[in-house]
PDB file of N, CA and C in Angstrom:
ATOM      1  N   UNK A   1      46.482 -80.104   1.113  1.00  0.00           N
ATOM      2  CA  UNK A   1      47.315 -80.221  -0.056  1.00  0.00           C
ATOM      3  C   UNK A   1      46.737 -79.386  -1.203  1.00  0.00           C
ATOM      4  N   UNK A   2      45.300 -79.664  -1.471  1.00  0.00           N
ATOM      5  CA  UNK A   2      44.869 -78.866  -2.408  1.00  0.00           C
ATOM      6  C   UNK A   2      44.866 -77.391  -2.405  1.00  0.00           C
ATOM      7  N   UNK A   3      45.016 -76.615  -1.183  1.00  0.00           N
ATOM      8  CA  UNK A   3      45.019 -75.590  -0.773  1.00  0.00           C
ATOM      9  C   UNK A   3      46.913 -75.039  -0.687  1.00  0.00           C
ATOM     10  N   UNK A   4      47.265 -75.450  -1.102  1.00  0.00           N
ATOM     11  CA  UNK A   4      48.734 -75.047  -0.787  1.00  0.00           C
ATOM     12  C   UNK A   4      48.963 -74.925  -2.035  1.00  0.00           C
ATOM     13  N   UNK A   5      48.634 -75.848  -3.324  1.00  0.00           N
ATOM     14  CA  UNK A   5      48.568 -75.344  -4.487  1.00  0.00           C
ATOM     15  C   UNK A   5      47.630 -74.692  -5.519  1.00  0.00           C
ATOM     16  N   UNK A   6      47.120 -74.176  -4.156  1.00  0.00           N
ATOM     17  CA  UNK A   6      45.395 -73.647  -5.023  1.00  0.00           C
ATOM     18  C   UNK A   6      44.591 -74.087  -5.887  1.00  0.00           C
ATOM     19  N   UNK A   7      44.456 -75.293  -5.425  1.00  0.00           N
ATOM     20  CA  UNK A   7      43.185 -75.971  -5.920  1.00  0.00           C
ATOM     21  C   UNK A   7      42.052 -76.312  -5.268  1.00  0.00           C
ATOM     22  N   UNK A   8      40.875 -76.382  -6.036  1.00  0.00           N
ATOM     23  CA  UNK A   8      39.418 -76.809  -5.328  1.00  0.00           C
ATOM     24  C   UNK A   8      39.305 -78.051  -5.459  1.00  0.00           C
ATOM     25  N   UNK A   9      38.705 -78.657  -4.446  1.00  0.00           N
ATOM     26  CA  UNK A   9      38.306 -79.809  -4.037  1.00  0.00           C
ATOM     27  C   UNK A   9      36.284 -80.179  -3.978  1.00  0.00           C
ATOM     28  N   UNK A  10      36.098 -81.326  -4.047  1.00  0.00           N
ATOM     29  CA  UNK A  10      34.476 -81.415  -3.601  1.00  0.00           C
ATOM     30  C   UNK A  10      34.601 -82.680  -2.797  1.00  0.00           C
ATOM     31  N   UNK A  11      33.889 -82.903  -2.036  1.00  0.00           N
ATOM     32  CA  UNK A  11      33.521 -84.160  -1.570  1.00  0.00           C
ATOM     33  C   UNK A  11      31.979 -84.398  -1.325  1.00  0.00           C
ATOM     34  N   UNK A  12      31.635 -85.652  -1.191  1.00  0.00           N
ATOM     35  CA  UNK A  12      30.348 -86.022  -1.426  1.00  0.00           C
ATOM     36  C   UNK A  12      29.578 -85.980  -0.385  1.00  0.00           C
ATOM     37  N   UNK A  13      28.288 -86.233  -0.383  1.00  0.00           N
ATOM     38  CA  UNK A  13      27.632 -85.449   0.754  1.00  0.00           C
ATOM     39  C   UNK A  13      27.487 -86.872   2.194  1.00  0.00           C
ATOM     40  N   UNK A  14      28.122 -87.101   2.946  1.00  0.00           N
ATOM     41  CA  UNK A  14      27.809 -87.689   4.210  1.00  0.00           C
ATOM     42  C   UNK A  14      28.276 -86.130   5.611  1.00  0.00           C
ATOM     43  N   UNK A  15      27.954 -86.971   6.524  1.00  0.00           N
ATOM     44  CA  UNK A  15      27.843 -85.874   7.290  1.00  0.00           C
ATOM     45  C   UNK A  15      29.546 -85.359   7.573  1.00  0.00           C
ATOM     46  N   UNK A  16      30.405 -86.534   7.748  1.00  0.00           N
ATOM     47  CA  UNK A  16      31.470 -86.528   8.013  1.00  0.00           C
ATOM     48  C   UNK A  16      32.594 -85.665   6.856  1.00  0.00           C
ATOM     49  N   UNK A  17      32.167 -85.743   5.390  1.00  0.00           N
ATOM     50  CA  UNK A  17      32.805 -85.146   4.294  1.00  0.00           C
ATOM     51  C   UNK A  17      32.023 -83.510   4.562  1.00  0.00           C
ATOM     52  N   UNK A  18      30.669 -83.430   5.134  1.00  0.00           N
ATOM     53  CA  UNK A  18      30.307 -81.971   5.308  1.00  0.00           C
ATOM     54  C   UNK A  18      31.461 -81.666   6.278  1.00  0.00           C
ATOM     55  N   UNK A  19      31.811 -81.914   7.383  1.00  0.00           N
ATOM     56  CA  UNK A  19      32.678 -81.537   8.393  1.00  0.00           C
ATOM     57  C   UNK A  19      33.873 -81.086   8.028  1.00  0.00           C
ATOM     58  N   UNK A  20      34.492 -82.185   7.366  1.00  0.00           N
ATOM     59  CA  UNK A  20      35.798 -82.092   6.663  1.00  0.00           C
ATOM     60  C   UNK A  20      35.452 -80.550   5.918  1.00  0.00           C
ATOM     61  N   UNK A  21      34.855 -80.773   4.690  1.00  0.00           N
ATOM     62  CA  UNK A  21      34.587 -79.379   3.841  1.00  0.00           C
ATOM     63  C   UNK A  21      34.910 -77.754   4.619  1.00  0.00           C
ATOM     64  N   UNK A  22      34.136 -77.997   5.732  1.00  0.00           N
ATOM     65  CA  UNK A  22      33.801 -77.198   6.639  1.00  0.00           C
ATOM     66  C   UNK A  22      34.958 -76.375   7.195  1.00  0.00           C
ATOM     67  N   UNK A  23      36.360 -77.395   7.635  1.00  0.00           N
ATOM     68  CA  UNK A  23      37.476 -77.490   8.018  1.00  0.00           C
ATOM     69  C   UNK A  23      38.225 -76.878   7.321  1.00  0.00           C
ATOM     70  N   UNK A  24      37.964 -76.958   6.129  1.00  0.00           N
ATOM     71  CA  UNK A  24      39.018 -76.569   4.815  1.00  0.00           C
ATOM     72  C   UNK A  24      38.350 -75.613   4.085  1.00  0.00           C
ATOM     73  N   UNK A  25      39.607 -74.698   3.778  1.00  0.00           N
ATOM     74  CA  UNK A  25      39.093 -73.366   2.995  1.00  0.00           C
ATOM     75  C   UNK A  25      39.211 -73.875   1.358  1.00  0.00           C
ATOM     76  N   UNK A  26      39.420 -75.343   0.825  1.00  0.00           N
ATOM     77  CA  UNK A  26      39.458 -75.455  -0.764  1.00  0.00           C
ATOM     78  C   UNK A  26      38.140 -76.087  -0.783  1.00  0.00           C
ATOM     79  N   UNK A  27      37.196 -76.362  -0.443  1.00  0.00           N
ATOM     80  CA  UNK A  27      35.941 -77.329  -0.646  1.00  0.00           C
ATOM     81  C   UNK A  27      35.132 -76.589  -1.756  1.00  0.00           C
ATOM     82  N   UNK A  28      34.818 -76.818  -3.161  1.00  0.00           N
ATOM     83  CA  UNK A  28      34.119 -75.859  -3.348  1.00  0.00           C
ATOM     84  C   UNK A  28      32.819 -76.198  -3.313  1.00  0.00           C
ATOM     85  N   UNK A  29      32.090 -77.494  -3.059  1.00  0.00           N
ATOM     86  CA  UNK A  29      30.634 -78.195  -3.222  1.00  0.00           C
ATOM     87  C   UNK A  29      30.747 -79.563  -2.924  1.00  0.00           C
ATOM     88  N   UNK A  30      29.931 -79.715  -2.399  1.00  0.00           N
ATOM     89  CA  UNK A  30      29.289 -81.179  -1.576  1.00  0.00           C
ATOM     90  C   UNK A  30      28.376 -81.943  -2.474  1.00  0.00           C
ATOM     91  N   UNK A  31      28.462 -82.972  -2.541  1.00  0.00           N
ATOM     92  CA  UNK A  31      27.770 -83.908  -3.754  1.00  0.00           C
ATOM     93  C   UNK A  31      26.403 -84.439  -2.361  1.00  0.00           C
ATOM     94  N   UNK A  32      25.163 -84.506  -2.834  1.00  0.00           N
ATOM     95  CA  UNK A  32      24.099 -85.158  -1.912  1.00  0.00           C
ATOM     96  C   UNK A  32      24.431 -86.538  -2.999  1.00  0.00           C
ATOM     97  N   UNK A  33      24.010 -87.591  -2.149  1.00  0.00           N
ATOM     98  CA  UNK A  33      23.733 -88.204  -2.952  1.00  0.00           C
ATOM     99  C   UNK A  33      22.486 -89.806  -2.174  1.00  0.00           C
ATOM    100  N   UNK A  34      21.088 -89.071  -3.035  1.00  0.00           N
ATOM    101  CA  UNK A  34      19.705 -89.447  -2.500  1.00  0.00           C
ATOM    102  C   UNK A  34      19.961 -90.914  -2.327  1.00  0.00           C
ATOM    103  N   UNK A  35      20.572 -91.397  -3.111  1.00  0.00           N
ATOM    104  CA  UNK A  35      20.450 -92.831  -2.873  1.00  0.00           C
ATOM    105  C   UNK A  35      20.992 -93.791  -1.784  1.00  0.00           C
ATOM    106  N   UNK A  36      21.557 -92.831  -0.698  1.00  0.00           N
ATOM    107  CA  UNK A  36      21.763 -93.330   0.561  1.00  0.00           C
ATOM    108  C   UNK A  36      21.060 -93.326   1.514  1.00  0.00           C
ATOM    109  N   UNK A  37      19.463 -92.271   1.054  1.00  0.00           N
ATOM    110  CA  UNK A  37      18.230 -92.073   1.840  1.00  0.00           C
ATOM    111  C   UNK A  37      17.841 -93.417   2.252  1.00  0.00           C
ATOM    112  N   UNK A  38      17.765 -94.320   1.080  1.00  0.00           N
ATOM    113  CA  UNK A  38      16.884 -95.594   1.186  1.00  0.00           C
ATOM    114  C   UNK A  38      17.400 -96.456   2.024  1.00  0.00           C
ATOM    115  N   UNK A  39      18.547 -96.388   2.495  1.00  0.00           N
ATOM    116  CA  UNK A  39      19.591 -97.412   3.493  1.00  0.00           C
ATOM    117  C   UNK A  39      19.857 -96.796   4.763  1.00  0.00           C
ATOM    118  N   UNK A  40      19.684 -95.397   4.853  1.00  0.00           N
ATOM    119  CA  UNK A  40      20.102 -94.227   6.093  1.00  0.00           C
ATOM    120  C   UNK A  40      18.642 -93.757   7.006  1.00  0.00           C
ATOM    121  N   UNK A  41      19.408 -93.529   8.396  1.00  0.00           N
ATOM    122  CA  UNK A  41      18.331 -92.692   8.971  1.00  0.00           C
ATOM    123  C   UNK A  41      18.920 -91.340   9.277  1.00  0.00           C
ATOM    124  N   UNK A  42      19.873 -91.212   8.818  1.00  0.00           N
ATOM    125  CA  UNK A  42      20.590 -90.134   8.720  1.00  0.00           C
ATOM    126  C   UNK A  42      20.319 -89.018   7.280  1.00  0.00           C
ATOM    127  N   UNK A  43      20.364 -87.399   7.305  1.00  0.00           N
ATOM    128  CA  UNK A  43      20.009 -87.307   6.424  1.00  0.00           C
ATOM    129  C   UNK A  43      20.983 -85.515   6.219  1.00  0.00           C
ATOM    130  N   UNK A  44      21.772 -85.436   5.068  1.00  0.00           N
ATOM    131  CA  UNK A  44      22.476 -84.372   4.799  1.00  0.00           C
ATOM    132  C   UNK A  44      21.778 -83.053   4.983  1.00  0.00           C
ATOM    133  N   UNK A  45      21.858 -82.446   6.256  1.00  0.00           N
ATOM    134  CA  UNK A  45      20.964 -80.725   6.107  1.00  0.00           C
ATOM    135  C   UNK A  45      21.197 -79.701   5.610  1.00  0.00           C
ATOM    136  N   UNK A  46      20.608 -78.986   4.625  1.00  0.00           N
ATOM    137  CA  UNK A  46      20.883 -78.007   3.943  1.00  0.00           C
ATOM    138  C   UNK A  46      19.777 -76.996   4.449  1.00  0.00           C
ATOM    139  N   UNK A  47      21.221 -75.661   4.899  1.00  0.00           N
ATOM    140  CA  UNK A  47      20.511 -74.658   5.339  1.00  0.00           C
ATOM    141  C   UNK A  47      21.170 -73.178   4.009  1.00  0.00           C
ATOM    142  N   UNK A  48      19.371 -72.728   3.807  1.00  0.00           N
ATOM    143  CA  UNK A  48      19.717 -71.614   2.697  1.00  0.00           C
ATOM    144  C   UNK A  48      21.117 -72.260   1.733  1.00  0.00           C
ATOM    145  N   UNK A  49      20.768 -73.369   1.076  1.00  0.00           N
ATOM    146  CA  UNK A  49      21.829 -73.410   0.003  1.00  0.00           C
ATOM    147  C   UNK A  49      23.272 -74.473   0.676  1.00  0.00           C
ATOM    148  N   UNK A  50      23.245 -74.240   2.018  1.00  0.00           N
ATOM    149  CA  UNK A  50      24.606 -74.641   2.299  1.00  0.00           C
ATOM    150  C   UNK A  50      24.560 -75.672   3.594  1.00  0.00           C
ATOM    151  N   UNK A  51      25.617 -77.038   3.001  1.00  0.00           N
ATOM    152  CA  UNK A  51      25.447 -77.890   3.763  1.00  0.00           C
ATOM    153  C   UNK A  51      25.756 -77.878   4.992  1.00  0.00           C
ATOM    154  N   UNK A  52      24.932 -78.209   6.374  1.00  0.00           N
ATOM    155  CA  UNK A  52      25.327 -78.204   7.739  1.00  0.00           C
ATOM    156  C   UNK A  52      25.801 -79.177   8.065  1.00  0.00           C
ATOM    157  N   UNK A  53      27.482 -79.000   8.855  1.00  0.00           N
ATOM    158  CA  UNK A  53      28.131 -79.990   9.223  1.00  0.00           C
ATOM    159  C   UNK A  53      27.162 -80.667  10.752  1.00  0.00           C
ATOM    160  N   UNK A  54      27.222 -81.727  10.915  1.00  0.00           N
ATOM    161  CA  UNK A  54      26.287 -81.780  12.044  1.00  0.00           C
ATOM    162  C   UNK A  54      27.368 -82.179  12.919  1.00  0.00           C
ATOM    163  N   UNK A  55      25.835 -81.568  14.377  1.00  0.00           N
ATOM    164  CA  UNK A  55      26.587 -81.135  16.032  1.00  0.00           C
ATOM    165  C   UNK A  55      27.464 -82.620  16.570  1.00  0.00           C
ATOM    166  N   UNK A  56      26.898 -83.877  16.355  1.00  0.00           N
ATOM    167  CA  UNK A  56      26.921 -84.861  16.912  1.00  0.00           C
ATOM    168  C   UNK A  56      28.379 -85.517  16.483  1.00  0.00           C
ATOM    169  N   UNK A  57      28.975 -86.266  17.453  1.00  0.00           N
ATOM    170  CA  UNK A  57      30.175 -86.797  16.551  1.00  0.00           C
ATOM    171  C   UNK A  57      30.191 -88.142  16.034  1.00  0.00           C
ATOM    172  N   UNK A  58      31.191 -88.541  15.349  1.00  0.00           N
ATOM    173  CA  UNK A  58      30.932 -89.444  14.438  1.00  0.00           C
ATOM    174  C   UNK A  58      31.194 -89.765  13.123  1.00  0.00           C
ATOM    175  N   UNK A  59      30.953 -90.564  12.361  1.00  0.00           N
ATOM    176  CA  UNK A  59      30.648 -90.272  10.720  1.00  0.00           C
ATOM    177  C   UNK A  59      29.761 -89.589   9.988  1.00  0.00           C
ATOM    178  N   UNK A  60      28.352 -89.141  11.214  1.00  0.00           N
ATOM    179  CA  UNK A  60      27.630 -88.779  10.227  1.00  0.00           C
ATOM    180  C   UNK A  60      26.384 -88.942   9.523  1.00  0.00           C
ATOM    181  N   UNK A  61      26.520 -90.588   9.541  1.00  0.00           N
ATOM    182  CA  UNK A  61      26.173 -91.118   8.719  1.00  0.00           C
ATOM    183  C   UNK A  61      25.062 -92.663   9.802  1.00  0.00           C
ATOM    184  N   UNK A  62      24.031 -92.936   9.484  1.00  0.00           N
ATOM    185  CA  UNK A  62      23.321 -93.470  10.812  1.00  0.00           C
ATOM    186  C   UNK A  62      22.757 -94.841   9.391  1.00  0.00           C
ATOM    187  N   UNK A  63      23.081 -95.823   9.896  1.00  0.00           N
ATOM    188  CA  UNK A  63      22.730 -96.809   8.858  1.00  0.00           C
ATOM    189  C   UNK A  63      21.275 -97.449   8.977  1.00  0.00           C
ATOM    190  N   UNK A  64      20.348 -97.326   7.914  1.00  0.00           N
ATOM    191  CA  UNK A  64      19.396 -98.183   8.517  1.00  0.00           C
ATOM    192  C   UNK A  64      19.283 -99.660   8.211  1.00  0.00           C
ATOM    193  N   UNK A  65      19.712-100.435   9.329  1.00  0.00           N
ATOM    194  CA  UNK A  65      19.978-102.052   9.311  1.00  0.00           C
ATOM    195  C   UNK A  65      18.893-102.703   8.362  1.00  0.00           C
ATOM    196  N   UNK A  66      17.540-102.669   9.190  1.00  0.00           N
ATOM    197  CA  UNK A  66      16.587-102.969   8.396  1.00  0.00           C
ATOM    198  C   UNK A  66      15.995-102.575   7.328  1.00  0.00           C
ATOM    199  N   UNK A  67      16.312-101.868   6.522  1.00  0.00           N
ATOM    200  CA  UNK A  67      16.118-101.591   5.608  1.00  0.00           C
ATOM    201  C   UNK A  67      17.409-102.012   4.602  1.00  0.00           C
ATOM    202  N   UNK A  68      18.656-102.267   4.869  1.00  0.00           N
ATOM    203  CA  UNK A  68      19.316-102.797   4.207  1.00  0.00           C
ATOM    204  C   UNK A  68      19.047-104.009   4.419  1.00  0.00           C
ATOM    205  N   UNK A  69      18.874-104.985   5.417  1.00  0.00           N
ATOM    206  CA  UNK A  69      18.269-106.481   5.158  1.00  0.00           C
ATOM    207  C   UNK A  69      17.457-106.921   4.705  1.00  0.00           C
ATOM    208  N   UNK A  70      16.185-105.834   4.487  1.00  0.00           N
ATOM    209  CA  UNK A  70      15.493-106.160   3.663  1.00  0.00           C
ATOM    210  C   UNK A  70      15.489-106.245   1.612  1.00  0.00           C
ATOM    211  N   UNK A  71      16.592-105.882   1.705  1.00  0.00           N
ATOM    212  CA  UNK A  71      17.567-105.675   0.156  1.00  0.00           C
ATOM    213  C   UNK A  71      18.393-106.738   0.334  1.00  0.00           C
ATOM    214  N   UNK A  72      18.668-107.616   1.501  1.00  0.00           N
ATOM    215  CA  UNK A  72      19.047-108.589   1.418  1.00  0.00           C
ATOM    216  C   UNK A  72      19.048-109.290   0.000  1.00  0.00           C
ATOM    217  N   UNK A  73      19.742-109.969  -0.966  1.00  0.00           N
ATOM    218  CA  UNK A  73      19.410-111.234  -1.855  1.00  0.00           C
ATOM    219  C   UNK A  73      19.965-112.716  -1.233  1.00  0.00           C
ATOM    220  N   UNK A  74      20.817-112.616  -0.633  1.00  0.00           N
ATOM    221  CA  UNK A  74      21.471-113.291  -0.332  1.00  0.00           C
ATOM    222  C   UNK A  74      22.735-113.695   1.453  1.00  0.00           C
ATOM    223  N   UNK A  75      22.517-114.418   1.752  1.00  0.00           N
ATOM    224  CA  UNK A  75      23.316-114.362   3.220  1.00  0.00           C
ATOM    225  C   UNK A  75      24.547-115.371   2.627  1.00  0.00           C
ATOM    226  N   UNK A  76      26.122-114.246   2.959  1.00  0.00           N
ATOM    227  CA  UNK A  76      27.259-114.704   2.943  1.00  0.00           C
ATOM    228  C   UNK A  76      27.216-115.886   4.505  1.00  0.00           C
ATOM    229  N   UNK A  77      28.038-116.611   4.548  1.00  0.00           N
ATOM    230  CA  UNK A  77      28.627-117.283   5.386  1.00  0.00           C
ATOM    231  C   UNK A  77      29.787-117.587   5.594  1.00  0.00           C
ATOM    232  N   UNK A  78      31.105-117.349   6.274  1.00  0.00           N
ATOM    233  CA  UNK A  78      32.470-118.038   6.164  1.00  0.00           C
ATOM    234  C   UNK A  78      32.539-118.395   6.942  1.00  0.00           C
ATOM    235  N   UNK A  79      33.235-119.774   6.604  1.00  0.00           N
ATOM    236  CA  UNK A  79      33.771-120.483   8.226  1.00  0.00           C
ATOM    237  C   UNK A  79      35.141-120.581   8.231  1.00  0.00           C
TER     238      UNK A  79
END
């Protein structure tokens, strides 16, 4: 859509928005954004300047469990 009316687009940096970008000739920049390091074992690659969509399929994006449970405050329950 953005490309049909010539506009630029960005999306933020997971692996899956690199892909997308990748796909599309309006992307003009990829947002990293570090603060998903601390929860991820996954990690956005930048080669010379420019983000690599990665080989593997998927989102992208590799969660690290334990490290988000340990940020735990609190355990929901519904019954």
């Amino acid at each position: 859509m953005a490309k049909a009316i010539d506009q630029m687009v960005a999306k933020w940096g997971t692996g899956e928005f690199v892909r997308r970008a990748a796909a599309v000739g309006s992307v003009s920049w990829v947002e990293y954004i570090p603060q998903l390091d601390r929860i991820t074992t996954s990690r956005l690659e930048i080669d010379d300047g420019y983000a690599v969509p990665p080989s593997q399929p998927g989102l992208g994006i590799e969660w690290d469990w334990g490290a988000i449970q340990s940020m735990q405050l609190c355990e929901l329950v519904v019954n």
